[in-house]
N, C-alpha and C. Protein backbone atom coordinates (compact mmCIF):
# COMPACT_ATOMS: atom_id res chain seq x y z
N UNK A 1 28.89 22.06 8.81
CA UNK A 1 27.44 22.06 8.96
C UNK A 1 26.77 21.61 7.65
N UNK A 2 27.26 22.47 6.79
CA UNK A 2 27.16 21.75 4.96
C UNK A 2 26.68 20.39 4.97
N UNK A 3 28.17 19.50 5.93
CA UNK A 3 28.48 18.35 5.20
C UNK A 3 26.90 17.37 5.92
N UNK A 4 27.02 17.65 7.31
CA UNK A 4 26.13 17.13 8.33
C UNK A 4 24.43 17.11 7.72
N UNK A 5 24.05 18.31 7.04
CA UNK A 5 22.75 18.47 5.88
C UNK A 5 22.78 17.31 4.88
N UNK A 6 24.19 17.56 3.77
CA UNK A 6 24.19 16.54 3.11
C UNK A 6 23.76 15.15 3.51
N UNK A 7 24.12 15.23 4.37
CA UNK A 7 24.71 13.34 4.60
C UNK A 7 22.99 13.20 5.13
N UNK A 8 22.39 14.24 5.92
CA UNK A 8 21.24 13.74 6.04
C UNK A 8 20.09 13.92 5.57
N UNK A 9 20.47 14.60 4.02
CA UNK A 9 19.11 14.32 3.24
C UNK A 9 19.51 12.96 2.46
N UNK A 10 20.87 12.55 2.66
CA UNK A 10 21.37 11.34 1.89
C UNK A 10 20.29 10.32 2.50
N UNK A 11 20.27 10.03 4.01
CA UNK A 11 20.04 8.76 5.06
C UNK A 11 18.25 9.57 4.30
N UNK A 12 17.68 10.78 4.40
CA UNK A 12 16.65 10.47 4.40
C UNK A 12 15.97 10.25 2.61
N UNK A 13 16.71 10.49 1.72
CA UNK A 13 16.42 9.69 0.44
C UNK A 13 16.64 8.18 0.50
N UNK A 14 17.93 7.21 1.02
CA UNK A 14 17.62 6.18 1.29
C UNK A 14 16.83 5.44 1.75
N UNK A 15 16.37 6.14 3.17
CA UNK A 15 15.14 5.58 4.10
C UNK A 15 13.73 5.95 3.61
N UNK A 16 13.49 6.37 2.07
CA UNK A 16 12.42 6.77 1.52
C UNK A 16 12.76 5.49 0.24
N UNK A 17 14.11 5.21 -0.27
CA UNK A 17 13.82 4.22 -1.66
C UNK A 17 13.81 2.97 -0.70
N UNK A 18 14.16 2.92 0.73
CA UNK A 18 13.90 1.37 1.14
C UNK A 18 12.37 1.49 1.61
N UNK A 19 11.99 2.19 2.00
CA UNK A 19 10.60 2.61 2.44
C UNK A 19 9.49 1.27 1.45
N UNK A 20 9.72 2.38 -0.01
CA UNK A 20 8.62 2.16 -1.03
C UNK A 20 9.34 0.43 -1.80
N UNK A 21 10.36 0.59 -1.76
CA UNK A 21 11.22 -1.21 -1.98
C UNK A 21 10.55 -2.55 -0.88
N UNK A 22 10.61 -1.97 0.57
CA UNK A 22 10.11 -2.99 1.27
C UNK A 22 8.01 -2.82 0.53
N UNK A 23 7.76 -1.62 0.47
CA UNK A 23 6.26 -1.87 0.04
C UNK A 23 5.75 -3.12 -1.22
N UNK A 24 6.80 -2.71 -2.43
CA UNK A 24 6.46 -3.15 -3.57
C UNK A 24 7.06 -4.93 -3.03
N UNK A 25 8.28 -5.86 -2.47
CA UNK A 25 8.78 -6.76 -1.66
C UNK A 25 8.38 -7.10 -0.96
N UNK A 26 7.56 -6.84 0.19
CA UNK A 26 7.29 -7.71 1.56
C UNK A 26 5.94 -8.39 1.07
N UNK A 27 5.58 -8.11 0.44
CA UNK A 27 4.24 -9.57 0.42
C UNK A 27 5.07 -10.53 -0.29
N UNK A 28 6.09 -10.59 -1.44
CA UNK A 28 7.08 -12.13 -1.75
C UNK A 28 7.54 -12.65 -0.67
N UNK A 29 8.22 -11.80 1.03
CA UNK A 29 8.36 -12.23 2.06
C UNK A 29 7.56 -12.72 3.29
N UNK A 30 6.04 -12.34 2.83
CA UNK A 30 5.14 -12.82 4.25
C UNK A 30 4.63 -11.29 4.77
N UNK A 31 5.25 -10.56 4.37
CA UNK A 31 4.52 -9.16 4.53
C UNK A 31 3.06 -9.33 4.15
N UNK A 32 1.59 -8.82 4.91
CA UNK A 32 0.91 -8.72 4.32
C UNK A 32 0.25 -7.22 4.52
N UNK A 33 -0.05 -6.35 3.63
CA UNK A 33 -0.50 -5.06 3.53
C UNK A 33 -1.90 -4.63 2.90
N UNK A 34 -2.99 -5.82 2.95
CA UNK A 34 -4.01 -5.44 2.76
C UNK A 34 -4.75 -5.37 3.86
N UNK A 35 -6.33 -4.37 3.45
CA UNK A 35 -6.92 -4.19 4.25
C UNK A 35 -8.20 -5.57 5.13
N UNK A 36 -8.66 -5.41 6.31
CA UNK A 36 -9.05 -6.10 6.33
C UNK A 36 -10.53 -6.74 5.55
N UNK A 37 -11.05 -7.70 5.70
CA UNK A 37 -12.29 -8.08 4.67
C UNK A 37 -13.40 -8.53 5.55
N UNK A 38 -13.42 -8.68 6.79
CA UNK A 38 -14.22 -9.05 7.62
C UNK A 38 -15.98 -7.53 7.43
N UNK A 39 -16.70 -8.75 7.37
CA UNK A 39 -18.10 -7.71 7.09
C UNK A 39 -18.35 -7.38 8.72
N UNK A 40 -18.97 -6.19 9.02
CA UNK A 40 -19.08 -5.59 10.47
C UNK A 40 -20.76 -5.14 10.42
N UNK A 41 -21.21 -5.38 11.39
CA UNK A 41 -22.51 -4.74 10.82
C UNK A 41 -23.02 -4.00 12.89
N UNK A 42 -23.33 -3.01 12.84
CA UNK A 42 -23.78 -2.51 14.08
C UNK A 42 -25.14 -1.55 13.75
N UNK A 43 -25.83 -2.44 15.01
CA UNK A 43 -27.33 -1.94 14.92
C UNK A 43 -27.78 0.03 14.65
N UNK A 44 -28.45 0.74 14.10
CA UNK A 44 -28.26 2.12 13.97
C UNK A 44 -29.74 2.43 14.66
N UNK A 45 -29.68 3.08 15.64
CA UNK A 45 -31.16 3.65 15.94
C UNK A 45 -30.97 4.94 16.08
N UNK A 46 -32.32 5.73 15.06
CA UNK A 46 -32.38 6.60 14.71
C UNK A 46 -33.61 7.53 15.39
N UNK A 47 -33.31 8.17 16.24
CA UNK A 47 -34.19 8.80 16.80
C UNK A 47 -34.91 10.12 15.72
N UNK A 48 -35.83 9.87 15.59
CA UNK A 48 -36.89 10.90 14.63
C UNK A 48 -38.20 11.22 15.59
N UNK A 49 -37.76 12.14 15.84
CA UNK A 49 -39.30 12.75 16.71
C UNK A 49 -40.06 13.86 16.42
C-alpha cells in the first residue's frame, strides 16, 4: 500500500513539473495563453426612481 502512495505522489509531482514546463514552452510551440483583447461594450440602464 506504501509502495502504491509512493509511486503516486511520484506521477502527481511529475504531472505538476510538466504542468508548469508546458506553461513556461507552449507559446515557442503555437500555444497561445493570453487573455483575450477584444473591447466589449453593453448598454447599462439604470433604473433610479
Amino acid at each position: 500500500m506504501a509502495r502504491l502512495v509512493k509511486y503516486l505522489v511520484y506521477l502527481i509531482v511529475l504531472g505538476a513539473i510538466g504542468l508548469v514546463g508546458y506553461a513556461y514552452v507552449g507559446p515557442w510551440f503555437g500555444a497561445d495563453f493570453s487573455a483575450p483583447t477584444a473591447e466589449m461594450r453593453k448598454p447599462l440602464v439604470l433604473n433610479a426612481d
